[in-house]
C-alpha atoms as a PDB file:
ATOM      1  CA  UNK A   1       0.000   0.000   0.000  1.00  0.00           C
ATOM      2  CA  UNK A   2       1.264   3.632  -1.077  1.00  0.00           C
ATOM      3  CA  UNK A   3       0.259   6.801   0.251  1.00  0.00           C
ATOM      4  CA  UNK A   4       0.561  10.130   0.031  1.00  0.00           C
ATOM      5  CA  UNK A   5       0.333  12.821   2.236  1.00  0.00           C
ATOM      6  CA  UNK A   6      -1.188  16.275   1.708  1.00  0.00           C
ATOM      7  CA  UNK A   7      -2.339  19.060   3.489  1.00  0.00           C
ATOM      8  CA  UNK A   8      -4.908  18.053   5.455  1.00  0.00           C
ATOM      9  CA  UNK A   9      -5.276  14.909   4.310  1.00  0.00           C
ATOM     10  CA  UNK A  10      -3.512  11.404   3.495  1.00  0.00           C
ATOM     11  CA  UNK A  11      -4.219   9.498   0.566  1.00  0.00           C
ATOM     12  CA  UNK A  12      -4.057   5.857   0.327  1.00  0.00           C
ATOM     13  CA  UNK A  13      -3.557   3.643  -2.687  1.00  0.00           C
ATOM     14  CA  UNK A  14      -2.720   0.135  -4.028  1.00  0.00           C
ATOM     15  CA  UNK A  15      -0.094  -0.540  -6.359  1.00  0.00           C
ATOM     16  CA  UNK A  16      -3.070  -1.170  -9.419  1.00  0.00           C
ATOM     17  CA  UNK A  17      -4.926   1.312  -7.820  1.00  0.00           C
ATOM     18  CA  UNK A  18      -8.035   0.196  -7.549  1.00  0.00           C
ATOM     19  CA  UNK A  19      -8.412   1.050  -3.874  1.00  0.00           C
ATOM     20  CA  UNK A  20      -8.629   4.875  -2.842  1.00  0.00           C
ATOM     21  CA  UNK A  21      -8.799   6.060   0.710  1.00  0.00           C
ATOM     22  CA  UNK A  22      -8.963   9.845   1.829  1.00  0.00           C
ATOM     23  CA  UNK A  23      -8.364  10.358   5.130  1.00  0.00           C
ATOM     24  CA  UNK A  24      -8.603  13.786   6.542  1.00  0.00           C
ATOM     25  CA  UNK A  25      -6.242  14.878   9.337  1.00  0.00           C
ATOM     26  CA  UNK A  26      -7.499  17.489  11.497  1.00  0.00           C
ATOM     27  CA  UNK A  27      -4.600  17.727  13.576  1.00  0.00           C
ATOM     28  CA  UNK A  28      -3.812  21.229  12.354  1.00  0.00           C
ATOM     29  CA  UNK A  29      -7.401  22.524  12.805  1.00  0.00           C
ATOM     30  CA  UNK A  30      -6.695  21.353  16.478  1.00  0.00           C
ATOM     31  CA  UNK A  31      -4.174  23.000  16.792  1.00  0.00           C
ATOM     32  CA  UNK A  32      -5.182  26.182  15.461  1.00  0.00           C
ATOM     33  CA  UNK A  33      -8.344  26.208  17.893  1.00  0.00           C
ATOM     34  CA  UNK A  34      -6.189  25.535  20.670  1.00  0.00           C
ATOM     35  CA  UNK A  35      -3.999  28.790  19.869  1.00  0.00           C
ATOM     36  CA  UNK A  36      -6.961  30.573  19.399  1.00  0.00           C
ATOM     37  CA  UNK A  37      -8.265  29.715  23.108  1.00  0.00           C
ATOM     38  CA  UNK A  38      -5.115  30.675  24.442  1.00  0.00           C
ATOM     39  CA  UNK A  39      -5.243  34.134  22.753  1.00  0.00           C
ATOM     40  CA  UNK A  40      -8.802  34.697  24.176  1.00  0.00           C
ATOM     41  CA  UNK A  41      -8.081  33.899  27.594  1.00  0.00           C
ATOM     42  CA  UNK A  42      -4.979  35.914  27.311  1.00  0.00           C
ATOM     43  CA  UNK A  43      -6.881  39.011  26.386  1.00  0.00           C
ATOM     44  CA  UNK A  44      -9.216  37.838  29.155  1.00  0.00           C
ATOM     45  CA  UNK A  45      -7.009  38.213  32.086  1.00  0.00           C
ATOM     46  CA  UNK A  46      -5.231  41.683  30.323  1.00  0.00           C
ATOM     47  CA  UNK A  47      -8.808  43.161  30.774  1.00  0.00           C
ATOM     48  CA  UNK A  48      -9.531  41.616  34.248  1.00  0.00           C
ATOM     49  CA  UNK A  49      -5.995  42.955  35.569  1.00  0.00           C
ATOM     50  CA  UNK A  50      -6.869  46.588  33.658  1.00  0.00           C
ATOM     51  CA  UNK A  51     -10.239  46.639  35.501  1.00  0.00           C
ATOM     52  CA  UNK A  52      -8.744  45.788  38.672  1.00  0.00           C
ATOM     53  CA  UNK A  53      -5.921  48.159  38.503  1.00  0.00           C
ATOM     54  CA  UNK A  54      -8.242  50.946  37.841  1.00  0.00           C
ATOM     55  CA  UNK A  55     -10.647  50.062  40.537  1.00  0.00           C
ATOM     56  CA  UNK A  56      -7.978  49.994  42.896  1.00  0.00           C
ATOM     57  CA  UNK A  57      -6.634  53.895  41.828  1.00  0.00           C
ATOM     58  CA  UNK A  58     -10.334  54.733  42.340  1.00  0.00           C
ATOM     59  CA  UNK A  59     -10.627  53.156  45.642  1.00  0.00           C
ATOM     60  CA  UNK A  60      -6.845  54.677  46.332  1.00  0.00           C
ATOM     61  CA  UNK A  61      -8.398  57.951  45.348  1.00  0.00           C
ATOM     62  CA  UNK A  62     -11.331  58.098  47.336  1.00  0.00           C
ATOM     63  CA  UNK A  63      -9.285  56.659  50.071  1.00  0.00           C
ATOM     64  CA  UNK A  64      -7.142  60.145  49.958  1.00  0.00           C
ATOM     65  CA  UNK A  65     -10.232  62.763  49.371  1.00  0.00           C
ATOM     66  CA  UNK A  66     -11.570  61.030  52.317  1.00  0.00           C
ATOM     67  CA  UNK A  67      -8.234  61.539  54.711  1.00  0.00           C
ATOM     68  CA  UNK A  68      -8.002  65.073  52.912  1.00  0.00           C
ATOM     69  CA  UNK A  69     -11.337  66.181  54.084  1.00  0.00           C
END
């Protein structure tokens, strides 16, 4: 049995070719969604630590009108 690999795929053949398989391999696509989860939950935790930073200067803030007044 020969094959042949592609993108995506892998072909498989006999030597009179009368037997074709196509077998799709999705281990890119995998791949690719994995990288994409990462990004998300990267961006994720930049905007929780930017909301958290701010609401602590806003709580520091109030923190010093108060002692000021």
């Amino acid at each position: 049995m020969k094959h042949i690999v592609c993108y995506r795929c892998l072909l498989l053949f006999d030597d009179d070719v009368k037997l074709v398989l196509l077998l799709f391999v999705n281990d890119d696509y995998e791949e690719e969604e994995e990288e994409e989860e990462k990004k998300k939950m990267m961006m994720m935790m930049v905007v929780v630590v930017v909301v958290m930073t701010t609401t602590m200067m806003m709580i520091l803030i109030m923190i010093m009108r108060f002692e000021l007044n």
